[in-house]
C-alpha atoms as a PDB file:
ATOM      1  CA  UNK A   1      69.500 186.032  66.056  1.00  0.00           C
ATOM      2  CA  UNK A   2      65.863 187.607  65.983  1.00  0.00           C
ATOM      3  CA  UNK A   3      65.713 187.720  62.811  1.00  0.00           C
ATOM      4  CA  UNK A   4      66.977 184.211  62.546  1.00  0.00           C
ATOM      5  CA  UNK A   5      64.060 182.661  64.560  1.00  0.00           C
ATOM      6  CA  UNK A   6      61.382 184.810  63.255  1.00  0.00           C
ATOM      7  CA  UNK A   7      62.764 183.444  59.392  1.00  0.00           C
ATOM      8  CA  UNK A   8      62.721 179.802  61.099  1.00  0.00           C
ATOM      9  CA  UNK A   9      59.128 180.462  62.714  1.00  0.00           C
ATOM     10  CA  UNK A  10      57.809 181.558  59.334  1.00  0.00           C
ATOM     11  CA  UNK A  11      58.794 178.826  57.538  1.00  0.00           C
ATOM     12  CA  UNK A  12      57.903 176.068  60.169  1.00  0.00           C
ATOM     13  CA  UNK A  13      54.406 177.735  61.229  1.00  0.00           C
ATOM     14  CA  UNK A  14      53.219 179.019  57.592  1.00  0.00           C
ATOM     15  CA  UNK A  15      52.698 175.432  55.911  1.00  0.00           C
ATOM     16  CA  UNK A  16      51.292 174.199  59.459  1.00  0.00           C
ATOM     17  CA  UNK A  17      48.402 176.867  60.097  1.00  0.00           C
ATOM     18  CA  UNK A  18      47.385 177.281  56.254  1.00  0.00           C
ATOM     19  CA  UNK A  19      47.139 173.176  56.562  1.00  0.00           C
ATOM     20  CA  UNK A  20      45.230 173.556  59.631  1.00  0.00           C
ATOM     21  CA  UNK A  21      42.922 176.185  58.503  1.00  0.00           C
ATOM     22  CA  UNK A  22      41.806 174.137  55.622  1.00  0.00           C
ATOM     23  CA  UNK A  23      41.194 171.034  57.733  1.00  0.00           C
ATOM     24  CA  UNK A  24      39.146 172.927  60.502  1.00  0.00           C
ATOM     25  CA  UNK A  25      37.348 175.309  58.259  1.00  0.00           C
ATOM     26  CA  UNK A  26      34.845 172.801  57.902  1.00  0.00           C
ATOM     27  CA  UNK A  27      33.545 172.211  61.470  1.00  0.00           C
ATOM     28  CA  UNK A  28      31.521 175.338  61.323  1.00  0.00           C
ATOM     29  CA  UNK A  29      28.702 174.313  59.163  1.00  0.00           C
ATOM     30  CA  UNK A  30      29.211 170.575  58.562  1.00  0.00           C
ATOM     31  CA  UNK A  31      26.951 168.661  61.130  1.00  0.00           C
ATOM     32  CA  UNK A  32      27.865 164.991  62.474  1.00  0.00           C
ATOM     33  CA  UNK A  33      25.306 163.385  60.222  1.00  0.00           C
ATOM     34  CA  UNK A  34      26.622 164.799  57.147  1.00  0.00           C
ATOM     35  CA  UNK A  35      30.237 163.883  58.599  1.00  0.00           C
ATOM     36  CA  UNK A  36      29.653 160.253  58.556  1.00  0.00           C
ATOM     37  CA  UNK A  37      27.214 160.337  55.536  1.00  0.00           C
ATOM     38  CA  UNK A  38      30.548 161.140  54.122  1.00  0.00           C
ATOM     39  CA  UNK A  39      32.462 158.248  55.403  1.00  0.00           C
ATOM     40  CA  UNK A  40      29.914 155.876  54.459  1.00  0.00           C
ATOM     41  CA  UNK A  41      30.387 156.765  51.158  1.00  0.00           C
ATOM     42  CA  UNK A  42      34.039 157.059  50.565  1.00  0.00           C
ATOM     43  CA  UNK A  43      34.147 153.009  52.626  1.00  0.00           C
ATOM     44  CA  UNK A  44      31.346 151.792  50.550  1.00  0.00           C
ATOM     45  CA  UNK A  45      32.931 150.227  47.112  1.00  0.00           C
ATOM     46  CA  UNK A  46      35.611 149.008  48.968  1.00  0.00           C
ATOM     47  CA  UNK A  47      33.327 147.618  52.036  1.00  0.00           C
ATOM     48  CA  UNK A  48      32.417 144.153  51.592  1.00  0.00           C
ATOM     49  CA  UNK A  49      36.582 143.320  51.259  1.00  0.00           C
ATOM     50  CA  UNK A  50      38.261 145.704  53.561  1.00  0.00           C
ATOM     51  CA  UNK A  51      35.913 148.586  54.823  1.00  0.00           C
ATOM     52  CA  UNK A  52      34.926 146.021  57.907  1.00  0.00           C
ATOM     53  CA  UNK A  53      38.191 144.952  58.884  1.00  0.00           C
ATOM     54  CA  UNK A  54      38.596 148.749  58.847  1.00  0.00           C
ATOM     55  CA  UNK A  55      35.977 149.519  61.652  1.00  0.00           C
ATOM     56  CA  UNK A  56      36.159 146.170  63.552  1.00  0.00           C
ATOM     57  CA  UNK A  57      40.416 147.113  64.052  1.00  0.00           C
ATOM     58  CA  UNK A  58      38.824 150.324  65.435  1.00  0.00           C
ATOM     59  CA  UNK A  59      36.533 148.935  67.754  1.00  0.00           C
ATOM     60  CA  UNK A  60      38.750 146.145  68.909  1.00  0.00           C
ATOM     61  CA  UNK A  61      41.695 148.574  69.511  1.00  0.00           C
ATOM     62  CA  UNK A  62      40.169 150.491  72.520  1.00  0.00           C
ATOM     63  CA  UNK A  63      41.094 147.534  75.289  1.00  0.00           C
ATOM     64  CA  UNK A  64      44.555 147.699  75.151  1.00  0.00           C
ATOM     65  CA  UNK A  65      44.373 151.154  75.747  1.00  0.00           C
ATOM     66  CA  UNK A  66      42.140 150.469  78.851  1.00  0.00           C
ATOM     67  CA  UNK A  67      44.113 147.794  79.851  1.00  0.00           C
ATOM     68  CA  UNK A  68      47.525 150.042  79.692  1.00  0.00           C
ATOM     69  CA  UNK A  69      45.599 152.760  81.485  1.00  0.00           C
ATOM     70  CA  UNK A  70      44.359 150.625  84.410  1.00  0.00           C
ATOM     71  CA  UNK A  71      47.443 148.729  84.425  1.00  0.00           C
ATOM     72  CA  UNK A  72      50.266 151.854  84.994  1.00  0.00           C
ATOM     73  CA  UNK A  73      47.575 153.408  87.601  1.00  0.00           C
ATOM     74  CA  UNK A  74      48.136 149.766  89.666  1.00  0.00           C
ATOM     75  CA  UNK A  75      51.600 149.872  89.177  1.00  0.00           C
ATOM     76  CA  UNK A  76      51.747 153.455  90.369  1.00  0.00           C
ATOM     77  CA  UNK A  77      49.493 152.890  93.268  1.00  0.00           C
ATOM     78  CA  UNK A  78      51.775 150.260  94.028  1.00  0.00           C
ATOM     79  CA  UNK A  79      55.019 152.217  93.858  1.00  0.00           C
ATOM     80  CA  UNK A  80      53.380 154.960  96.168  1.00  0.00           C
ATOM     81  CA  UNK A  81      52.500 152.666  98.794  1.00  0.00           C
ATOM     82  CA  UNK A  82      55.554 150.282  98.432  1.00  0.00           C
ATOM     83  CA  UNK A  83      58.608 152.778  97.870  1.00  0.00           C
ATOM     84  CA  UNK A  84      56.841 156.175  98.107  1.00  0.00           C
ATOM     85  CA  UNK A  85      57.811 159.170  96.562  1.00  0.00           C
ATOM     86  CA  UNK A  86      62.003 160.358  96.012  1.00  0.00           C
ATOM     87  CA  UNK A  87      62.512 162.736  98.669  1.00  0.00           C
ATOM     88  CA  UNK A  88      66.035 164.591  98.658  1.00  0.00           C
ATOM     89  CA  UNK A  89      66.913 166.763 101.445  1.00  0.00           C
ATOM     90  CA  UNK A  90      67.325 170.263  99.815  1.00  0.00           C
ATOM     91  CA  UNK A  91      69.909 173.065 101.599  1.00  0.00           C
ATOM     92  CA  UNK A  92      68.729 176.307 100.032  1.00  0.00           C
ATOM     93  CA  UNK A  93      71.345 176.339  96.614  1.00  0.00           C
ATOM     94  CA  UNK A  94      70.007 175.757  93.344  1.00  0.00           C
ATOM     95  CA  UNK A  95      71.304 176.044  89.652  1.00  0.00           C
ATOM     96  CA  UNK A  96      69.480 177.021  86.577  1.00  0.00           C
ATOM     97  CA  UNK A  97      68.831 173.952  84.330  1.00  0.00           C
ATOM     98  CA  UNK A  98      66.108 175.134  82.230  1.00  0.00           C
ATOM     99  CA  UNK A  99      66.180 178.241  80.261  1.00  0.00           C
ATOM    100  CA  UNK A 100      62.466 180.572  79.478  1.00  0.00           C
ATOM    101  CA  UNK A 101      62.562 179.350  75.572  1.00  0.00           C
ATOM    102  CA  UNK A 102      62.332 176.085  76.498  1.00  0.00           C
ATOM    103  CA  UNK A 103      60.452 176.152  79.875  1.00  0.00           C
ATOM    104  CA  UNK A 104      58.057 177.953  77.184  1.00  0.00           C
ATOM    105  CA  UNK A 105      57.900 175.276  74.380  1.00  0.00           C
ATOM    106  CA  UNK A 106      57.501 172.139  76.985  1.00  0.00           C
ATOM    107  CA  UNK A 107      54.512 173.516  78.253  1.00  0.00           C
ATOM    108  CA  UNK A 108      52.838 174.434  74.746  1.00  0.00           C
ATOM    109  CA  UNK A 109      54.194 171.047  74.064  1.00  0.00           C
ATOM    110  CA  UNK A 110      52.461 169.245  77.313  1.00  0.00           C
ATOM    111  CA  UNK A 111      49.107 171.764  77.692  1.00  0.00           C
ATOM    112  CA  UNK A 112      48.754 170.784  74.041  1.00  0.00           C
ATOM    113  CA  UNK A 113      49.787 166.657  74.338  1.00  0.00           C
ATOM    114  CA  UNK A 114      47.096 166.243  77.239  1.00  0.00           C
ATOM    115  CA  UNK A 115      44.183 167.790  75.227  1.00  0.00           C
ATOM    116  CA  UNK A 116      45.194 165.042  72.269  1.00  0.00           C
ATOM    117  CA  UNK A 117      45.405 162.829  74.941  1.00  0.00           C
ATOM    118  CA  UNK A 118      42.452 163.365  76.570  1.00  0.00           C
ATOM    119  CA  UNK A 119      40.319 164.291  73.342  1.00  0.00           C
ATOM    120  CA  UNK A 120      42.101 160.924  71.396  1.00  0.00           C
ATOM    121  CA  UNK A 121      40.957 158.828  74.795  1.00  0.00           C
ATOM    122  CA  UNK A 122      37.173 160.434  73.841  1.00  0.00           C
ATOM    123  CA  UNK A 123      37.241 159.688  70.269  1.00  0.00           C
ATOM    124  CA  UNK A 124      38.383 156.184  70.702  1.00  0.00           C
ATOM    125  CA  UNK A 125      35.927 155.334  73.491  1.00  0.00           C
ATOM    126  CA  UNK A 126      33.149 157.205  71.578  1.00  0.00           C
ATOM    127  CA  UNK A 127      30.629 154.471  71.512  1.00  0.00           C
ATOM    128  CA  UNK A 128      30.451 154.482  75.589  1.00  0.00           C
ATOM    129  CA  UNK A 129      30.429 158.176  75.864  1.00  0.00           C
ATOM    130  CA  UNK A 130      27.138 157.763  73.830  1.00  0.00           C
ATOM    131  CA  UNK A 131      28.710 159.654  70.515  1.00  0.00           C
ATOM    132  CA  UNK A 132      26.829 162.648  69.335  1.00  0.00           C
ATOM    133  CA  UNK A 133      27.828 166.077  69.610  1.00  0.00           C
ATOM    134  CA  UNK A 134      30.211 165.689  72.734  1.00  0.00           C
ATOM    135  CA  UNK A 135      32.474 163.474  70.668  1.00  0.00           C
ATOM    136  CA  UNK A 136      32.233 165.523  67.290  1.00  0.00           C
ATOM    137  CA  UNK A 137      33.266 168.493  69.015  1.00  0.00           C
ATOM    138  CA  UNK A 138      36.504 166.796  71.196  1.00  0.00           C
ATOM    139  CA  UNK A 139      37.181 165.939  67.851  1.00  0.00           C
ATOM    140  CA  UNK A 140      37.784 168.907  67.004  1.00  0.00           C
ATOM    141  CA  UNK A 141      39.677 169.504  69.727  1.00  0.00           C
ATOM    142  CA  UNK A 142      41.785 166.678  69.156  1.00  0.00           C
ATOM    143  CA  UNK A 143      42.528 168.160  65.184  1.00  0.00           C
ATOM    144  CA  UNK A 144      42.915 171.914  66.792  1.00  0.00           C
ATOM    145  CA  UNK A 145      45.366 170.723  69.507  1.00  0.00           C
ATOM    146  CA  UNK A 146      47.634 168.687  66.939  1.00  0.00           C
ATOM    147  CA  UNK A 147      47.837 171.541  65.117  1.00  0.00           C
ATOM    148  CA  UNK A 148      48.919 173.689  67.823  1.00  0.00           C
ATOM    149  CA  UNK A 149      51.557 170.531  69.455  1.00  0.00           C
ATOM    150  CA  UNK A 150      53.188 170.176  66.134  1.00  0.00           C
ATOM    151  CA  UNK A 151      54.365 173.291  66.449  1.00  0.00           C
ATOM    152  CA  UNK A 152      55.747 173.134  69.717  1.00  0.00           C
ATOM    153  CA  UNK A 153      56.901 170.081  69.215  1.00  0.00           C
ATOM    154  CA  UNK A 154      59.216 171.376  66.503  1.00  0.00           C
ATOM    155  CA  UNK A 155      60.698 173.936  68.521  1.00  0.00           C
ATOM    156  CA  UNK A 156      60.996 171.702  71.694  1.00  0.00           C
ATOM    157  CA  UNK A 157      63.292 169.346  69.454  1.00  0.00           C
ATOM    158  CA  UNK A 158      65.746 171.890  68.449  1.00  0.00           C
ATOM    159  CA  UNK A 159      65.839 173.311  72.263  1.00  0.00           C
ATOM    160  CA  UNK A 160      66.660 169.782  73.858  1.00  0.00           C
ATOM    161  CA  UNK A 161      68.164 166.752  71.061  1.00  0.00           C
ATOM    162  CA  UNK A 162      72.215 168.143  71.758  1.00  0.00           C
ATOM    163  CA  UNK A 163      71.050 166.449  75.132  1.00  0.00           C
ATOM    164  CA  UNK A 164      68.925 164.048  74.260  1.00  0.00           C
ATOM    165  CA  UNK A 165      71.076 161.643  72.490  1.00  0.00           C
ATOM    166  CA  UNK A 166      71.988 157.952  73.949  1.00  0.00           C
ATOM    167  CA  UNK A 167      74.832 157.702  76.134  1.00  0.00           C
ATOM    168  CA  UNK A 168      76.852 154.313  77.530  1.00  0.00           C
ATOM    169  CA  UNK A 169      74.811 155.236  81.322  1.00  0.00           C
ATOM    170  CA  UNK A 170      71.551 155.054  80.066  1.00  0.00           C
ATOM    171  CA  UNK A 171      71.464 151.565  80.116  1.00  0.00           C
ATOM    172  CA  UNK A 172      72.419 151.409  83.772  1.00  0.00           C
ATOM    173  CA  UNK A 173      69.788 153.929  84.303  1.00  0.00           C
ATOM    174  CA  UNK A 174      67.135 151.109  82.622  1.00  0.00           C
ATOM    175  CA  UNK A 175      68.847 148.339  84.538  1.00  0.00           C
ATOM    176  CA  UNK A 176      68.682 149.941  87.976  1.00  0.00           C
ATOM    177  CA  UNK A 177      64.819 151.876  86.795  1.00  0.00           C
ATOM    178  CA  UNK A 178      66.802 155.055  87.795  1.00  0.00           C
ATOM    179  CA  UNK A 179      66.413 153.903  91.359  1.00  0.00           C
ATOM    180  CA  UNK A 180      62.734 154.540  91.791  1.00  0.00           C
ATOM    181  CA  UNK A 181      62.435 150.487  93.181  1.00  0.00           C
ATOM    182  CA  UNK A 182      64.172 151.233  96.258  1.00  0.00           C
ATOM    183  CA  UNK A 183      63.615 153.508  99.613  1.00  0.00           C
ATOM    184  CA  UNK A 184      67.743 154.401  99.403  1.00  0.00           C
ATOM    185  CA  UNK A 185      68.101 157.835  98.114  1.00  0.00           C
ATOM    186  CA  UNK A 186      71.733 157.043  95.656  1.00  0.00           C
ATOM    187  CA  UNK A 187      72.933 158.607  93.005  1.00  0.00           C
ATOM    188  CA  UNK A 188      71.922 156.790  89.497  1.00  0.00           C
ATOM    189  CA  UNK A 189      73.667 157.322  86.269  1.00  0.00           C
ATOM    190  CA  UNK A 190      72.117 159.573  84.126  1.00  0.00           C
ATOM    191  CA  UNK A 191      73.419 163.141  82.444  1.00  0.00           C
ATOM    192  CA  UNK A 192      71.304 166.465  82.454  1.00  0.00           C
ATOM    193  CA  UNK A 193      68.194 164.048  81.030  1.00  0.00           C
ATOM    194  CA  UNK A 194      67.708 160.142  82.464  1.00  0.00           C
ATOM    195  CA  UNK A 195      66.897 157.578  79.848  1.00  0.00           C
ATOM    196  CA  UNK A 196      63.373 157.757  80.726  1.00  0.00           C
ATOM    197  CA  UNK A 197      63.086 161.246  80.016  1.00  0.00           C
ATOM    198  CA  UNK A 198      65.122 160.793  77.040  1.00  0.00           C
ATOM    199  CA  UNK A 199      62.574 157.696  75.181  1.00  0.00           C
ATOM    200  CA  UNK A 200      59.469 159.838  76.396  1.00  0.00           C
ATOM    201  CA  UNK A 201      61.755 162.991  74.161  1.00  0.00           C
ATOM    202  CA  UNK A 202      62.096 161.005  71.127  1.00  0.00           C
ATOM    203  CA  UNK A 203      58.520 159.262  71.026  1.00  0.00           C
ATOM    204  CA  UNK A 204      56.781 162.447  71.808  1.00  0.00           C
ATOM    205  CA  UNK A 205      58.595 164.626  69.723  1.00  0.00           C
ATOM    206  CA  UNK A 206      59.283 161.978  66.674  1.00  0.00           C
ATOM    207  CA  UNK A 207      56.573 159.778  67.415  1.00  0.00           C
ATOM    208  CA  UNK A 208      54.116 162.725  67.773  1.00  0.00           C
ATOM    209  CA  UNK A 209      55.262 164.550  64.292  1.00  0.00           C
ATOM    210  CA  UNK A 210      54.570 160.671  63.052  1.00  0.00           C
ATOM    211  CA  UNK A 211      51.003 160.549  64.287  1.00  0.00           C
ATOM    212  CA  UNK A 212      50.866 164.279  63.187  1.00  0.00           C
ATOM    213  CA  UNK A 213      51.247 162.804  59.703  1.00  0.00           C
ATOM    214  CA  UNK A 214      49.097 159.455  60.331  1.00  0.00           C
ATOM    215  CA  UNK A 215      46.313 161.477  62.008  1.00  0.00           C
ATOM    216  CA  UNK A 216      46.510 164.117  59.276  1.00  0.00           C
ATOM    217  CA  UNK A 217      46.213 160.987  56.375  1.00  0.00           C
ATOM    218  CA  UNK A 218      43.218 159.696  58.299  1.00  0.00           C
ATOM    219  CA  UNK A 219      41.520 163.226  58.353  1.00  0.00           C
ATOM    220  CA  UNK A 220      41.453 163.352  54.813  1.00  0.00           C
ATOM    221  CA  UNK A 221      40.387 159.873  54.112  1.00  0.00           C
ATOM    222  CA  UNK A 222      40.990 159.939  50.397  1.00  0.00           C
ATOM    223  CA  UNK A 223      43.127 157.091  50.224  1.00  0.00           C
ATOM    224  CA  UNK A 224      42.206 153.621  49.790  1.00  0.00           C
ATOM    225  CA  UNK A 225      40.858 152.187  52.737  1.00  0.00           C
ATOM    226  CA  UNK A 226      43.573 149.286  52.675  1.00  0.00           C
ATOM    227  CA  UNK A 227      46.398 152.318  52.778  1.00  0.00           C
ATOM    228  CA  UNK A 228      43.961 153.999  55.430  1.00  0.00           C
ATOM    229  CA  UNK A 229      44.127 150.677  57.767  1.00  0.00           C
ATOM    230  CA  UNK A 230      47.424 150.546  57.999  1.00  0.00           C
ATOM    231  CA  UNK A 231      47.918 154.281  58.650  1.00  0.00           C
ATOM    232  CA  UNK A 232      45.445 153.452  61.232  1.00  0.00           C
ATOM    233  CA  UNK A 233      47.573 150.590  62.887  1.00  0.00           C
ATOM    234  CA  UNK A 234      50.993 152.968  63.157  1.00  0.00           C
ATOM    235  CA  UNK A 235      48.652 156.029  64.747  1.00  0.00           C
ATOM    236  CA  UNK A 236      47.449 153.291  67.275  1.00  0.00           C
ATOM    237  CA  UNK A 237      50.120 151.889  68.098  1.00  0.00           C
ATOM    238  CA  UNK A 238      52.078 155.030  68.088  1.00  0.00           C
ATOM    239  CA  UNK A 239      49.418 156.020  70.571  1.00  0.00           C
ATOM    240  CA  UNK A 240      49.984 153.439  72.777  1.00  0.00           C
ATOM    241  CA  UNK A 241      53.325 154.433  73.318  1.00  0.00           C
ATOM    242  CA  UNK A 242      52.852 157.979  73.646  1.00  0.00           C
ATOM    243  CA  UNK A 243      49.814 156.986  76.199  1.00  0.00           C
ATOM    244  CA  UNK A 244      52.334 154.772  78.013  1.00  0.00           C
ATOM    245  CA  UNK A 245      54.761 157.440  78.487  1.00  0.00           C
ATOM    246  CA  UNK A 246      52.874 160.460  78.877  1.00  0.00           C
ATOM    247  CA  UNK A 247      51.065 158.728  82.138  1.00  0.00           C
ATOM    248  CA  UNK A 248      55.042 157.587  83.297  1.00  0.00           C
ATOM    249  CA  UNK A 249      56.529 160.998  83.091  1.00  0.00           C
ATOM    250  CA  UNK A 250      53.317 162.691  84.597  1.00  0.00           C
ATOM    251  CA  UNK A 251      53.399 160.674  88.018  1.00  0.00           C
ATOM    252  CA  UNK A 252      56.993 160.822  88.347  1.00  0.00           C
ATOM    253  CA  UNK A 253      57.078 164.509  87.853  1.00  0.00           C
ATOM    254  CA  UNK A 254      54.415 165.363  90.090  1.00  0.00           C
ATOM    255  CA  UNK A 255      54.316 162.292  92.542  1.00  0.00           C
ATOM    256  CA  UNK A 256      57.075 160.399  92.636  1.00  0.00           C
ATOM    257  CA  UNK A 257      59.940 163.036  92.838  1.00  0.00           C
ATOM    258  CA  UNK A 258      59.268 165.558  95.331  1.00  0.00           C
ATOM    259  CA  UNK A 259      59.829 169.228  93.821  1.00  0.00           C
ATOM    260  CA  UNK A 260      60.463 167.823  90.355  1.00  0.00           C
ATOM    261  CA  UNK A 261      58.009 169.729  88.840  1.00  0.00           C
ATOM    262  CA  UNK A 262      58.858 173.506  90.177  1.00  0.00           C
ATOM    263  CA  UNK A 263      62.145 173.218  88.081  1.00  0.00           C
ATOM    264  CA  UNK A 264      60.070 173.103  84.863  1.00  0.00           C
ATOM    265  CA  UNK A 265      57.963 176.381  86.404  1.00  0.00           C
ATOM    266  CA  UNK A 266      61.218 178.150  88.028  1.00  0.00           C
ATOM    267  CA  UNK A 267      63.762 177.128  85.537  1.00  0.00           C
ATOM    268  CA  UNK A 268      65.926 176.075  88.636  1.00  0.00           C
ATOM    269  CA  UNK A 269      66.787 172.854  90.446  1.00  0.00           C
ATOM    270  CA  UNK A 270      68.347 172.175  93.685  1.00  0.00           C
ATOM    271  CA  UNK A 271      71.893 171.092  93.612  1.00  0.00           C
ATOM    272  CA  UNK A 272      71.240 168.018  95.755  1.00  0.00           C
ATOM    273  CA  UNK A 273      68.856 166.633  93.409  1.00  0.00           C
ATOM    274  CA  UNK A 274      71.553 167.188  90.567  1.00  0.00           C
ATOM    275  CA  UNK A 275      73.833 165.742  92.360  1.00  0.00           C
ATOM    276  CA  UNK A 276      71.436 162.515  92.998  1.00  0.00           C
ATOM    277  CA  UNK A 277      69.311 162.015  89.764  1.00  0.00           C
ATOM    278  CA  UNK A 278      71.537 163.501  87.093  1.00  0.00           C
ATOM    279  CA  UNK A 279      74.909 163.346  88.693  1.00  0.00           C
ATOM    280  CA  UNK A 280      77.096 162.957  85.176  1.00  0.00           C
ATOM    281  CA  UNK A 281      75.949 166.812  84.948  1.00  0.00           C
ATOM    282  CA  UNK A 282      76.422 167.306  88.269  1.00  0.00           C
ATOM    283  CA  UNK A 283      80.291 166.754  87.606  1.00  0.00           C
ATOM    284  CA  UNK A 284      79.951 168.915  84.518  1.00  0.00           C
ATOM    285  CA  UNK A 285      79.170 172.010  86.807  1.00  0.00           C
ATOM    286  CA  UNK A 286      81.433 171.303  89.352  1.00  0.00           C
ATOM    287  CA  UNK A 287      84.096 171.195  86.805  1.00  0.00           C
ATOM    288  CA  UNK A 288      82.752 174.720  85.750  1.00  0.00           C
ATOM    289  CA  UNK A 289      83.142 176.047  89.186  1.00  0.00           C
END
């Protein structure tokens, strides 16, 4: 088994960090100036037809991410004051649910996900931050940290998809919102993972090995700028989702569901709150015994 996962480590990490050293090896020397003296030059034959629709879909993109942003922290200021958060009376007995492998691989995945959140945010809104160095350098943290969450990523994937895949419940879970729109604490349907848990699984796991790719063909910047654009629209967009999400699951495991988040730190959750939010695998380990 050891020997298994170090062969399986090898082969996924090698390609990855010998990419990755390559694309960050030149940050050292290379100053900002020369950076976009570069870009300048690869956009200019192809400029007057398609090198300014390039930059002006750039610049226009940034307000629906500000507008999604603004929007989900109304809605969740809303929820909080409306509904408040899930609270489930606990009685002391709880069952393990997640195991160290993959308590360890969702938070390289999530440490990782909020600096390419975070440093993505600061590249996009570059022009208010002023630019200069302080942008140049959280892009670099935004290349460094996709480097390091694709990785993760990978191994977070093969921990969690044998639970991960739709079931018939899910889209009672979606119909109901898993219950989070009332003040009744009742069981919803949902297995060891709700539906929401599940989309935010597949679009940060396969959406982020997408944008891996997208962010990766950007980077370079050899290809023709009409190629480049639309490479450019799926990262976007792709971002937007992953913004979306990211935000959702971060309020609703640290504010909306009381103790939600010391599962993911102990490994174990309290049997009532099986019972309540995940209660198809609350039957499973009652079957068990």
């Amino acid at each position: 088994m050891k020997k298994a996962l170090a062969l399986g480590l090898t082969t996924v990490l090698w390609p990855v960090l010998a990419a990755g050293a390559d694309i960050l090896r030149p940050y050292g020397p290379v100053s900002p100036v020369e950076v976009f003296r570069k870009l300048n030059g690869l956009l200019l034959d192809a400029w007057p037809d398609e090198g300014r629709a390039f930059m002006e879909f750039i610049t226009s993109f940034n307000v629906y991410y500000l507008y999604l942003a603004l929007g989900l922290l109304g809605v969740f200021l809303l929820h909080y004051f409306v509904f408040g958060p899930r609270k489930i009376v606990h009685r002391g007995e709880k069952v393990p649910y997640y195991g160290f492998f993959t308590r360890f691989v969702h938070w390289g995945a999530a440490v990782s996900m909020t600096l390419l959140v975070l440093s993505g945010l600061a590249v996009l809104f570059a022009k208010a931050l002023g630019g200069g160095s302080l942008v140049m350098g959280l892009r670099s943290v935004h290349v460094g940290a996709a480097f390091i969450f694709v990785i993760f990523a990978v191994f977070l994937f093969l921990a969690l998809v044998k639970d991960m895949f739709p079931a018939p419940y899910d889209l009672k879970w979606f119909l109901v919102l898993g219950g989070y729109l009332s003040r009744r604490t009742r069981p919803v349907p949902a297995g060891k993972f709700n539906a929401g848990q599940k989309l935010w699984f597949w679009v940060g796991t396969a959406g982020g090995l997408v944008m891996f790719y997208t962010g990766y063909k950007l980077y370079q910047f050899t290809a023709p700028v009409s190629y480049l654009r639309e490479v450019l629209k799926i990262h976007l967009y792709l971002g937007l989702a992953v913004l979306g999400l990211f935000l959702i699951h971060l309020y609703m495991s640290v504010i909306a569901v009381k103790g939600a988040l010391q599962s993911m730190l102990t490994g174990y959750k309290d049997i009532e709150e099986v019972a309540v939010m995940h209660p198809k695998f609350y039957e499973k380990l009652r079957l068990k015994g």
